[in-house]
N, C-alpha and C. Protein backbone atom coordinates (compact mmCIF):
# COMPACT_ATOMS: atom_id res chain seq x y z
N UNK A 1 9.73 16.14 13.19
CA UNK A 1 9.98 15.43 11.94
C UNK A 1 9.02 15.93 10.88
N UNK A 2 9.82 16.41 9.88
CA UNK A 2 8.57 17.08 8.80
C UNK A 2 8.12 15.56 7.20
N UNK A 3 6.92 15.42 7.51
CA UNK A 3 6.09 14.25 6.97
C UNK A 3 6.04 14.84 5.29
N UNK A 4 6.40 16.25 5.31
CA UNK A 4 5.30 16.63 4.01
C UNK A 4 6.24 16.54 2.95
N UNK A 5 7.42 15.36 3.53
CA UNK A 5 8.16 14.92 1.90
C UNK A 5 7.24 13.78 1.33
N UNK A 6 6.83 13.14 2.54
CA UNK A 6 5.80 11.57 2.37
C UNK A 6 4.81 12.25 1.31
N UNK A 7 3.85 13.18 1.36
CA UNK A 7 3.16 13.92 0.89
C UNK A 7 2.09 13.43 -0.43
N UNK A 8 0.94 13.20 -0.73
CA UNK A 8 0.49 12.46 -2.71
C UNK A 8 1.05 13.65 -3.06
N UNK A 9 1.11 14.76 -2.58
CA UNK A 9 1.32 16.29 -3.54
C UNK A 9 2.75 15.73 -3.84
N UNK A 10 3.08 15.83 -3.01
CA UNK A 10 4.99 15.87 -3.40
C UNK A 10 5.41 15.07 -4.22
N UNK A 11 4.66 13.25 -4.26
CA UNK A 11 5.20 12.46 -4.54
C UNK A 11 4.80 12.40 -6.20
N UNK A 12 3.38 13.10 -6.36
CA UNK A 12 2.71 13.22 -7.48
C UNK A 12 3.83 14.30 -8.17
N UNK A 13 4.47 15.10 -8.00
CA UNK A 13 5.53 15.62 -8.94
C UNK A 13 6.85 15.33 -9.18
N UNK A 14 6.50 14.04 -8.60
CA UNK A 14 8.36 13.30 -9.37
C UNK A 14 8.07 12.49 -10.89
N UNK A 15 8.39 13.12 -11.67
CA UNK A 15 8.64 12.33 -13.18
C UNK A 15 9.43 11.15 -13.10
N UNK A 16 8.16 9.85 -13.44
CA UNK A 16 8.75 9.01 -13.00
C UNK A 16 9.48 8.21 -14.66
N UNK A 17 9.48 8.86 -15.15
CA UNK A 17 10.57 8.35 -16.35
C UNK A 17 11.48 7.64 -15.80
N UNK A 18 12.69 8.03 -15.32
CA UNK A 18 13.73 7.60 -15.08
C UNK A 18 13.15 6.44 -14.20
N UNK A 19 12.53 6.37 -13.75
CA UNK A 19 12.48 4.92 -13.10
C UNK A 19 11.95 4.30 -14.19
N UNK A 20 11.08 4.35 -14.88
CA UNK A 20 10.40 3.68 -16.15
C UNK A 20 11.68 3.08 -16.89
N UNK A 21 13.13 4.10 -16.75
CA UNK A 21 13.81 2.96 -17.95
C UNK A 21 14.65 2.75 -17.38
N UNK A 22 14.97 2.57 -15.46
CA UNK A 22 15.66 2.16 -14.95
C UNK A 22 15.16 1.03 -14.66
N UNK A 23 14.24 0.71 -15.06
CA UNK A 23 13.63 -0.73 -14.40
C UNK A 23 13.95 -1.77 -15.85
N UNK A 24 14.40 -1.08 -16.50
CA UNK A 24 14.45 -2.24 -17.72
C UNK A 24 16.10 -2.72 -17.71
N UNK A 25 16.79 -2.13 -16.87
CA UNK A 25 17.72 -2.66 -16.69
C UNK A 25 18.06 -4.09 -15.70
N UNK A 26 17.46 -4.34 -14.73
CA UNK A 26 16.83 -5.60 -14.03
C UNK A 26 16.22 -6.94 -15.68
N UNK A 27 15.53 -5.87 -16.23
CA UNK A 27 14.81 -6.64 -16.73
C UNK A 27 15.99 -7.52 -18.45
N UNK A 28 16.07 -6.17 -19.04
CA UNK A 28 17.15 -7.05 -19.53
C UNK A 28 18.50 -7.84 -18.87
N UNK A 29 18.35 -7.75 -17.73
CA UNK A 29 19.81 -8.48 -17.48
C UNK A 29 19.18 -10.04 -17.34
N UNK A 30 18.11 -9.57 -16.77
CA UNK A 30 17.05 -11.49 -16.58
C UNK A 30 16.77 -11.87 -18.24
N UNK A 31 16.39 -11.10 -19.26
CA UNK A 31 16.62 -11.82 -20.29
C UNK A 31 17.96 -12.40 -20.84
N UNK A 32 19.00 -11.70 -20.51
CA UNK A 32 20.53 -12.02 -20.54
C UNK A 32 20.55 -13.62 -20.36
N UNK A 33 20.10 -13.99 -18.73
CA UNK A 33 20.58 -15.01 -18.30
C UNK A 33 19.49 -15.94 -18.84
N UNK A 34 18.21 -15.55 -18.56
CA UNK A 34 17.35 -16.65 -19.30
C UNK A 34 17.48 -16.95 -20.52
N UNK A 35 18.41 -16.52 -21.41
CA UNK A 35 18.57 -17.02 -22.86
C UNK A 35 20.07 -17.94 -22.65
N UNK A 36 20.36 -17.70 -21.58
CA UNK A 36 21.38 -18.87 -21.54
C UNK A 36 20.95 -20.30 -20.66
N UNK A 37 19.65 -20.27 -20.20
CA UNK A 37 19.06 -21.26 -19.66
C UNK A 37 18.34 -21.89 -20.54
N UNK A 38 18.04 -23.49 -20.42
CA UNK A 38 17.45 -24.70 -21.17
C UNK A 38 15.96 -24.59 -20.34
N UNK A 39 16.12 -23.83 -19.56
CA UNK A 39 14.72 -24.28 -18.27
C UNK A 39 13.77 -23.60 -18.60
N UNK A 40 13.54 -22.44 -19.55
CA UNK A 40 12.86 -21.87 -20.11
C UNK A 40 12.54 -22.23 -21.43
N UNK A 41 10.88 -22.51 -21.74
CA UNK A 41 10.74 -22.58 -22.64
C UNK A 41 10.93 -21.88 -24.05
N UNK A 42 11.10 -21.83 -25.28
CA UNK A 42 11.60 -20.92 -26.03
C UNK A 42 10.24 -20.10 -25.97
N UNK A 43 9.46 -20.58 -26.26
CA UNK A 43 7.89 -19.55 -26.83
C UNK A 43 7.67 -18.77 -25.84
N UNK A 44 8.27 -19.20 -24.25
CA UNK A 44 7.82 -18.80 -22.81
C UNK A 44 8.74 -17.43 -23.37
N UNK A 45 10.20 -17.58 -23.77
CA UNK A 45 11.07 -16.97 -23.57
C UNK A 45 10.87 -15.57 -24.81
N UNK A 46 10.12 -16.02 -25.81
CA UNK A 46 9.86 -15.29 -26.90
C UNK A 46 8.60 -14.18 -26.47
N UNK A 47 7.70 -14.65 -25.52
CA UNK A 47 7.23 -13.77 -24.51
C UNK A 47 7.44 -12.91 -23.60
N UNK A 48 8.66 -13.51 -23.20
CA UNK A 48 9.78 -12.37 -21.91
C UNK A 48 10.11 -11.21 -22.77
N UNK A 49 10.92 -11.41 -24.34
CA UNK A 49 11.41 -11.05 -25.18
C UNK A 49 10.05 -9.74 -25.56
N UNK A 50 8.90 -10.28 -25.82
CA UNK A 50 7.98 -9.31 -26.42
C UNK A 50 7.30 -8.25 -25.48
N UNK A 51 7.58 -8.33 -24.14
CA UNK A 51 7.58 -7.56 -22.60
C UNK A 51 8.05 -6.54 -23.07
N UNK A 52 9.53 -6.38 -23.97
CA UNK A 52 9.87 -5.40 -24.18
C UNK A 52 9.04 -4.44 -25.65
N UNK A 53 8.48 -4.73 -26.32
CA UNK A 53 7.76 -4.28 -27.59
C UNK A 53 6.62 -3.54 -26.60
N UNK A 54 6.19 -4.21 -25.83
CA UNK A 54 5.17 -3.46 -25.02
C UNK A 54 5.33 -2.24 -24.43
N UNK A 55 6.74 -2.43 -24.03
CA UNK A 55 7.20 -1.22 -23.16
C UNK A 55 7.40 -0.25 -24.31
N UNK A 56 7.80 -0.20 -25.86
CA UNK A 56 8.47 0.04 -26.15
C UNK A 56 6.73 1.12 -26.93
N UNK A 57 5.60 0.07 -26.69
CA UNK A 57 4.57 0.37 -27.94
C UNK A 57 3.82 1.27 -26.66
N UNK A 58 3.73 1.06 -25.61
CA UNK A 58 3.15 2.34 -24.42
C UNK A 58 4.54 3.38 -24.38
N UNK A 59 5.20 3.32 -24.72
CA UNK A 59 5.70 4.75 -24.74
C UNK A 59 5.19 5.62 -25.82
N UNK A 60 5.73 4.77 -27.27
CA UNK A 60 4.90 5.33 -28.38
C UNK A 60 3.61 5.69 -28.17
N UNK A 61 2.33 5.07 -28.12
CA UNK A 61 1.12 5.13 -27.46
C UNK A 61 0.91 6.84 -26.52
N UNK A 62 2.28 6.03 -25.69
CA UNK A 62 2.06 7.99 -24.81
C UNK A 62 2.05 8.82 -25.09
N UNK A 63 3.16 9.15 -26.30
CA UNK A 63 3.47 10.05 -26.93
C UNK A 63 2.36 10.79 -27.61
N UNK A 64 1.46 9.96 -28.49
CA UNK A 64 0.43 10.29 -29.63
C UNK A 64 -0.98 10.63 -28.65
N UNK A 65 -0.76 10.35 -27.23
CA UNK A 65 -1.90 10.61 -26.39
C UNK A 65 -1.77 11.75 -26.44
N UNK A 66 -0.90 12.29 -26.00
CA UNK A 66 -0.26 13.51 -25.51
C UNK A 66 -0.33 14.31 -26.50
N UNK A 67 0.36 14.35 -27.81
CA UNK A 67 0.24 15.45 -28.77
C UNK A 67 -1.09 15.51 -29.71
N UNK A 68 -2.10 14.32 -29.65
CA UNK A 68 -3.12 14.26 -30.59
C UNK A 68 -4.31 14.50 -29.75
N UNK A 69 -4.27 13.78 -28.66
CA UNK A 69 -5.32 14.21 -27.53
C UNK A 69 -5.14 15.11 -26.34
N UNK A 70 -3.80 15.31 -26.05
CA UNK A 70 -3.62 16.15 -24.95
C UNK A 70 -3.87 15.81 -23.64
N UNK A 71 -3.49 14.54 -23.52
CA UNK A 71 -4.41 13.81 -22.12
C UNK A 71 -3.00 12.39 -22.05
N UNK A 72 -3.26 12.38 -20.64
CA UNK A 72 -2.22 10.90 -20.74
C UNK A 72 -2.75 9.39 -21.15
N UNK A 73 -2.29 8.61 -21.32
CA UNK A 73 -2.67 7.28 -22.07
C UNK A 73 -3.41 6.66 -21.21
N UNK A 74 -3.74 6.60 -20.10
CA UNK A 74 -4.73 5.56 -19.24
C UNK A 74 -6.21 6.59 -19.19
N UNK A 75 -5.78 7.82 -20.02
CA UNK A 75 -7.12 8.80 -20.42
C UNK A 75 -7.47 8.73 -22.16
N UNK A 76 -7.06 7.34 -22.55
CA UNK A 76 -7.40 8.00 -23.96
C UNK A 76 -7.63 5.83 -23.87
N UNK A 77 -8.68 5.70 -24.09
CA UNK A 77 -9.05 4.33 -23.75
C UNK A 77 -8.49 3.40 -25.23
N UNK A 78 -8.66 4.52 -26.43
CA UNK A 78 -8.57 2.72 -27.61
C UNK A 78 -7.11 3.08 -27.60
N UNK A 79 -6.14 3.98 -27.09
CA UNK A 79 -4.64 3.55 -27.53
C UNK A 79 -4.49 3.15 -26.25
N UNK A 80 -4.43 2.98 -24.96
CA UNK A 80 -4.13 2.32 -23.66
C UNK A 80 -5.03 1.11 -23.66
N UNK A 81 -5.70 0.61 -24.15
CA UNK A 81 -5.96 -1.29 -24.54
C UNK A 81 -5.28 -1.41 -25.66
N UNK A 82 -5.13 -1.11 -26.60
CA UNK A 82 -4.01 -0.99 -27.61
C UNK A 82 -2.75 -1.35 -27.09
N UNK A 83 -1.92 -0.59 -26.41
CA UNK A 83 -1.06 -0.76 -25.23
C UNK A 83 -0.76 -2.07 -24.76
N UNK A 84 -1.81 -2.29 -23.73
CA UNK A 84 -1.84 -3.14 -23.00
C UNK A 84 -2.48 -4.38 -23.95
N UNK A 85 -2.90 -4.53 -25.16
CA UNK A 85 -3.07 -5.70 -25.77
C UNK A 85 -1.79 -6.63 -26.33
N UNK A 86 -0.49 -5.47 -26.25
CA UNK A 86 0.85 -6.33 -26.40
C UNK A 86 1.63 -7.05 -25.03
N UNK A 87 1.13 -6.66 -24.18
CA UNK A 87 1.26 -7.07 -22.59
C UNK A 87 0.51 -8.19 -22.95
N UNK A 88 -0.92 -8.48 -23.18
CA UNK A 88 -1.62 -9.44 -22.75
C UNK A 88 -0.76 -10.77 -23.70
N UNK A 89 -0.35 -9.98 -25.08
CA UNK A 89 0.14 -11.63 -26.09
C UNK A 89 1.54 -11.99 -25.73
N UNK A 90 2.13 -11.09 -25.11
CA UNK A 90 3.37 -11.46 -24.28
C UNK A 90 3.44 -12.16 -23.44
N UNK A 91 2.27 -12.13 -22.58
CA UNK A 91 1.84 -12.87 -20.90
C UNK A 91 1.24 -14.36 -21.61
N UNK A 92 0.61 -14.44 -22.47
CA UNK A 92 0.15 -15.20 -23.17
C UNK A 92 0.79 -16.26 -23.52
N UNK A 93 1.76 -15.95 -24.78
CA UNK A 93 2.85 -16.23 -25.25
C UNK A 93 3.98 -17.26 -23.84
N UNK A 94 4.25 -16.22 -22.92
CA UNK A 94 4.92 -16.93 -21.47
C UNK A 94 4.21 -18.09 -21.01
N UNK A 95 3.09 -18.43 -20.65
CA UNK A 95 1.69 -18.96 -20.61
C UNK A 95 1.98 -20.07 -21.20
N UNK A 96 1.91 -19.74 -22.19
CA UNK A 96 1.69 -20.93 -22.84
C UNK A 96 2.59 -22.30 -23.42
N UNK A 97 4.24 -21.30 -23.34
CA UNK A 97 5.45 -21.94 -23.24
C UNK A 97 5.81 -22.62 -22.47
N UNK A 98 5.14 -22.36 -21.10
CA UNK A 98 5.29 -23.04 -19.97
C UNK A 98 4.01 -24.62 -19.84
N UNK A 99 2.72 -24.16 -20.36
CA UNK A 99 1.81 -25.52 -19.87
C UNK A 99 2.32 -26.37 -21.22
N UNK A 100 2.90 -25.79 -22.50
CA UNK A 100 3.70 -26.71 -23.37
C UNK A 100 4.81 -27.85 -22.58
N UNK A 101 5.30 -27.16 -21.76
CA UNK A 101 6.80 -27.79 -21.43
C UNK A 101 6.24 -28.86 -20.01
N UNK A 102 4.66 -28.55 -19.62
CA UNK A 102 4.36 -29.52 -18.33
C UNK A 102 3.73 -30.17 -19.04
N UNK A 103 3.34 -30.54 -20.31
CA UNK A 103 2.29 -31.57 -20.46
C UNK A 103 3.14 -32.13 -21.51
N UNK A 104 4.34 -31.66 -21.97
CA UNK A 104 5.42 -32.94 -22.45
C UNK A 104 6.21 -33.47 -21.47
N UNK A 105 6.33 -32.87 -20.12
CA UNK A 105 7.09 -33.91 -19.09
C UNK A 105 5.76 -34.57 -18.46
N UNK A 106 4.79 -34.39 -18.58
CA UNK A 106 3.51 -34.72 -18.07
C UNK A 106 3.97 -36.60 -18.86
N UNK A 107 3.55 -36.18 -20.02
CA UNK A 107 3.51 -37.05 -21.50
C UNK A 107 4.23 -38.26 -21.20
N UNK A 108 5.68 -37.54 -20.86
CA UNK A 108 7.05 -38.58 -20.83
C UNK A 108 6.72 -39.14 -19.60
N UNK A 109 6.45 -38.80 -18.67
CA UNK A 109 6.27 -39.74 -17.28
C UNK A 109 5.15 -40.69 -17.52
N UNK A 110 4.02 -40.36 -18.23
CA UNK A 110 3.27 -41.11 -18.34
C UNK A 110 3.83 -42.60 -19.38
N UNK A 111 4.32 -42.20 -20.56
CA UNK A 111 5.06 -42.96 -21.17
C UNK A 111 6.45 -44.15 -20.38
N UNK A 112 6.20 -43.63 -19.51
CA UNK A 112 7.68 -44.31 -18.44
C UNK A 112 6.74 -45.15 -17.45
N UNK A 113 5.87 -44.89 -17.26
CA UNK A 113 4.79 -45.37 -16.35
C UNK A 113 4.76 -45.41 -14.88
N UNK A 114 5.20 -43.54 -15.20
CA UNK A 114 5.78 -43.30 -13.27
C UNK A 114 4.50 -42.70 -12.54
């Protein structure tokens, strides 16, 4: 049995683009349905929504690594926190839509006196 497809060499030369924007297909189809759900908070949901700006601002990001520095983006430190600072207000954003929506059913139970 030959192993040396398993290989870091081998595996390190697959361009993984195509998975990069095959995975956003999963991902928009879950925003699809979560915008037809009540169970999500909107601000939570306006966060799911900004997941994609991120994806959209590390590609850009990559790009300008690449032609201005010549190096990939997790090698060029103020545009890859740059990057990843639209990840963090997205995660944030989700975060926070959600302890909104437990401490008004929090609120109402307390108000009911359950």
């Amino acid at each position: 049995m030959n192993l040396s497809i398993l290989s870091l060499e081998s595996l390190s030369r697959i361009d993984p683009s195509p998975f990069f924007i095959l995975s956003l297909i999963p991902y928009l189809v879950f925003l699809h349905y979560a915008s037809k759900t009540k169970s999500i908070p909107k601000l939570s949901f306006l966060g799911f929504k900004l997941t994609l700006l991120f994806v959209f601002m590390t590609i850009i990001f990559a790009i300008i690594s690449q032609i201005y520095f010549e190096d990939e983006l997790t090698n060029v430190d103020l545009l890859h926190g740059l990057a990843e600072s639209f990840l963090t207000i997205s995660d944030a954003l989700v975060v926070f839509g959600f302890v909104l929506m437990l401490q008004k059913v929090r609120s109402k139970k307390l108000l009911r006196g359950e």
